[in-house]
C-alpha atoms as a PDB file:
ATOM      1  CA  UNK A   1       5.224  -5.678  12.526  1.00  0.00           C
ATOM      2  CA  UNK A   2       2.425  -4.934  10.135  1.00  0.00           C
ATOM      3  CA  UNK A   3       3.289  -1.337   8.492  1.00  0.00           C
ATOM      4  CA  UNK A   4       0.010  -1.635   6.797  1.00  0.00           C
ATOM      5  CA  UNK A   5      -2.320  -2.524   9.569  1.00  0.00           C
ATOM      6  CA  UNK A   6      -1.232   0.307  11.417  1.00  0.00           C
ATOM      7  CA  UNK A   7      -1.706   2.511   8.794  1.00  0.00           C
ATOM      8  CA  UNK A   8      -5.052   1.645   8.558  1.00  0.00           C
ATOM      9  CA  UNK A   9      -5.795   1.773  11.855  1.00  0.00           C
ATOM     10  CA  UNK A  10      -4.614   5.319  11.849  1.00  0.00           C
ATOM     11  CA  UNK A  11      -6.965   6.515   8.784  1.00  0.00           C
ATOM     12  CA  UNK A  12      -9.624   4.656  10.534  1.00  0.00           C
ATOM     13  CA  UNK A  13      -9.012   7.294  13.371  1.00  0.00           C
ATOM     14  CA  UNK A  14      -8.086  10.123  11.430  1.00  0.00           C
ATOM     15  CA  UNK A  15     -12.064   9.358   9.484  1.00  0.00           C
ATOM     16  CA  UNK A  16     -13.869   8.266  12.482  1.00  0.00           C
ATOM     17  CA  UNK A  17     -14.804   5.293  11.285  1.00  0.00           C
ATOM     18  CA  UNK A  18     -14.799   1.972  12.629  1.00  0.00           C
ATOM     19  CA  UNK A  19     -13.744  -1.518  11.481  1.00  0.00           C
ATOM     20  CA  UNK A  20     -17.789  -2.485  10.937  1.00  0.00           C
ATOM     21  CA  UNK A  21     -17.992   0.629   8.851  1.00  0.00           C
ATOM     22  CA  UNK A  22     -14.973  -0.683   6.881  1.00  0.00           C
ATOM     23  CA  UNK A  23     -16.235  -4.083   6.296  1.00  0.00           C
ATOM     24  CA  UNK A  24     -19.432  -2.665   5.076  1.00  0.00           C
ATOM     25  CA  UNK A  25     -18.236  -0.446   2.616  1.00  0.00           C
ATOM     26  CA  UNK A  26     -15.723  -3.305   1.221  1.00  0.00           C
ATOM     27  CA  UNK A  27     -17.931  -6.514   1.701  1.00  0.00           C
ATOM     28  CA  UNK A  28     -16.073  -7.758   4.882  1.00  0.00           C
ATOM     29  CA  UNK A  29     -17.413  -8.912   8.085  1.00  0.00           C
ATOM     30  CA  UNK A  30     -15.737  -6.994  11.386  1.00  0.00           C
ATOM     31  CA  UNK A  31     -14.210  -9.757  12.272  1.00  0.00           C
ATOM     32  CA  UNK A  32     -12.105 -10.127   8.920  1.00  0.00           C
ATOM     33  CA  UNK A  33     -11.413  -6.828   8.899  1.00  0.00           C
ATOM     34  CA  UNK A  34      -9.579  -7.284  12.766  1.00  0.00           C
ATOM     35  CA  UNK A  35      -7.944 -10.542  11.595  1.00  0.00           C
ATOM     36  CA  UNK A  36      -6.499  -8.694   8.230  1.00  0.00           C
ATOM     37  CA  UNK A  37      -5.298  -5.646   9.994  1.00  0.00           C
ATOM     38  CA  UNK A  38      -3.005  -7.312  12.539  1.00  0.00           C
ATOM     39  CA  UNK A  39      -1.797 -10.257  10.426  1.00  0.00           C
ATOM     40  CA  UNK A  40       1.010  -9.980   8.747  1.00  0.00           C
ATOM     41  CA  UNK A  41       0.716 -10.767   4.601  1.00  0.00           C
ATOM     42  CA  UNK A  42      -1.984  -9.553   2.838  1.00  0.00           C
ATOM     43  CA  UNK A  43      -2.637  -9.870  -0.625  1.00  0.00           C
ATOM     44  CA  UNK A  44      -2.360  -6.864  -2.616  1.00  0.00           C
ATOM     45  CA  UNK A  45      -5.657  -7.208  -3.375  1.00  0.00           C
ATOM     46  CA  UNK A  46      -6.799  -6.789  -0.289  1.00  0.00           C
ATOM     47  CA  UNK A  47      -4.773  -4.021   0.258  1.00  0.00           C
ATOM     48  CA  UNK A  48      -6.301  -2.104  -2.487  1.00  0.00           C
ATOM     49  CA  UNK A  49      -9.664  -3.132  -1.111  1.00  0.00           C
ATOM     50  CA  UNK A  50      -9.646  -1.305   1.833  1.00  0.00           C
ATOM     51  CA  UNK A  51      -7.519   1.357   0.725  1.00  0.00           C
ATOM     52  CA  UNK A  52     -10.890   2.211  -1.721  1.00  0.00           C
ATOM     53  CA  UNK A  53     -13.083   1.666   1.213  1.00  0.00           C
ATOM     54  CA  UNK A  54     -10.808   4.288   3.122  1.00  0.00           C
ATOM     55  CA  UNK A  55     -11.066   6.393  -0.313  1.00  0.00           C
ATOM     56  CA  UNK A  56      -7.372   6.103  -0.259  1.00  0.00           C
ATOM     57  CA  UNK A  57      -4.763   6.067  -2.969  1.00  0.00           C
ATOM     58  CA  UNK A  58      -2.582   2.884  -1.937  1.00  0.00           C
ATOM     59  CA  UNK A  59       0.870   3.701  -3.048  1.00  0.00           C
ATOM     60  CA  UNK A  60       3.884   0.897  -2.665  1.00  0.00           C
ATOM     61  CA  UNK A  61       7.333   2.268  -4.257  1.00  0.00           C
ATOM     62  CA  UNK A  62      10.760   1.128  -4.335  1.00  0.00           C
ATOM     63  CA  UNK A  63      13.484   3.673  -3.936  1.00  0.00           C
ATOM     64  CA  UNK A  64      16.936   2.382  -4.786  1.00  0.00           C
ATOM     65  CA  UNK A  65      20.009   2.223  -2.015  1.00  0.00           C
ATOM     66  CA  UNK A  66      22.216   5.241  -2.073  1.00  0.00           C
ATOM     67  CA  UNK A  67      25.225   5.000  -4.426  1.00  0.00           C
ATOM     68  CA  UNK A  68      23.239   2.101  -6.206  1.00  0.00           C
ATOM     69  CA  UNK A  69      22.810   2.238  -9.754  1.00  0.00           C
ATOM     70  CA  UNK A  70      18.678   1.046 -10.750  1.00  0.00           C
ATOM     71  CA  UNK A  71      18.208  -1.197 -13.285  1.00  0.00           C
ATOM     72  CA  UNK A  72      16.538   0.954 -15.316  1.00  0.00           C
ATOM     73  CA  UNK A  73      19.316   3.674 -15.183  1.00  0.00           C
ATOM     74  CA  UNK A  74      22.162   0.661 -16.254  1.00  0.00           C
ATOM     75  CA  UNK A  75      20.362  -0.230 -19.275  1.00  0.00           C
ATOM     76  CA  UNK A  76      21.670   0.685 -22.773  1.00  0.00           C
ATOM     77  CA  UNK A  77      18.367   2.386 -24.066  1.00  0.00           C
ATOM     78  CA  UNK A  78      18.233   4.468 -20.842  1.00  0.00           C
ATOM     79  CA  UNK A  79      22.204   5.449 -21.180  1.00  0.00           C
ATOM     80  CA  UNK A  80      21.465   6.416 -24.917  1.00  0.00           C
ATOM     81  CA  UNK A  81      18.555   8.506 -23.935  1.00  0.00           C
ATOM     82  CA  UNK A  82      20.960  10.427 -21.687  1.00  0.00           C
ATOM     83  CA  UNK A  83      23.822  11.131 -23.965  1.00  0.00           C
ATOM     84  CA  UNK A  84      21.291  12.642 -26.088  1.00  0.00           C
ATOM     85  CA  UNK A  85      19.703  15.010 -23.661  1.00  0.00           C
END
């Protein structure tokens, strides 16, 4: 499954615009564009590429588990800064 390929092709739709218009606006041939949409790593990169030639935002975040404690939240300076607040 490519999560970002599909999301693509979806703002592709959603903008009326096709994967020639794509490759234009990003230096890519048609072709690539096809190839990079249903394959399944892409460099970040890339990714941020066509996200600009959407004149998209590309957003990637990690959410921690439920009833998991984020590294950031078990470190001492974080634990200090809430005792304080």
């Amino acid at each position: 499954m490519n999560i970002f390929g599909d999301l693509v092709k979806k703002a592709l739709i959603d903008k009326h615009m096709t994967q020639i218009e794509l490759g234009t606006k990003i230096g890519m041939e048609q072709k690539a564009i096809n190839s990079l949409l249903n394959r399944d790593n892409i460099s970040l990169g890339k990714m941020i590429d066509v996200a600009n030639g959407l004149d998209c935002d590309l957003v990637i975040s990690l959410v921690p588990k439920e009833n998991r404690v984020s590294p950031l939240q078990s470190s001492p300076d974080y634990r200090k800064k809430k005792q304080t607040n």
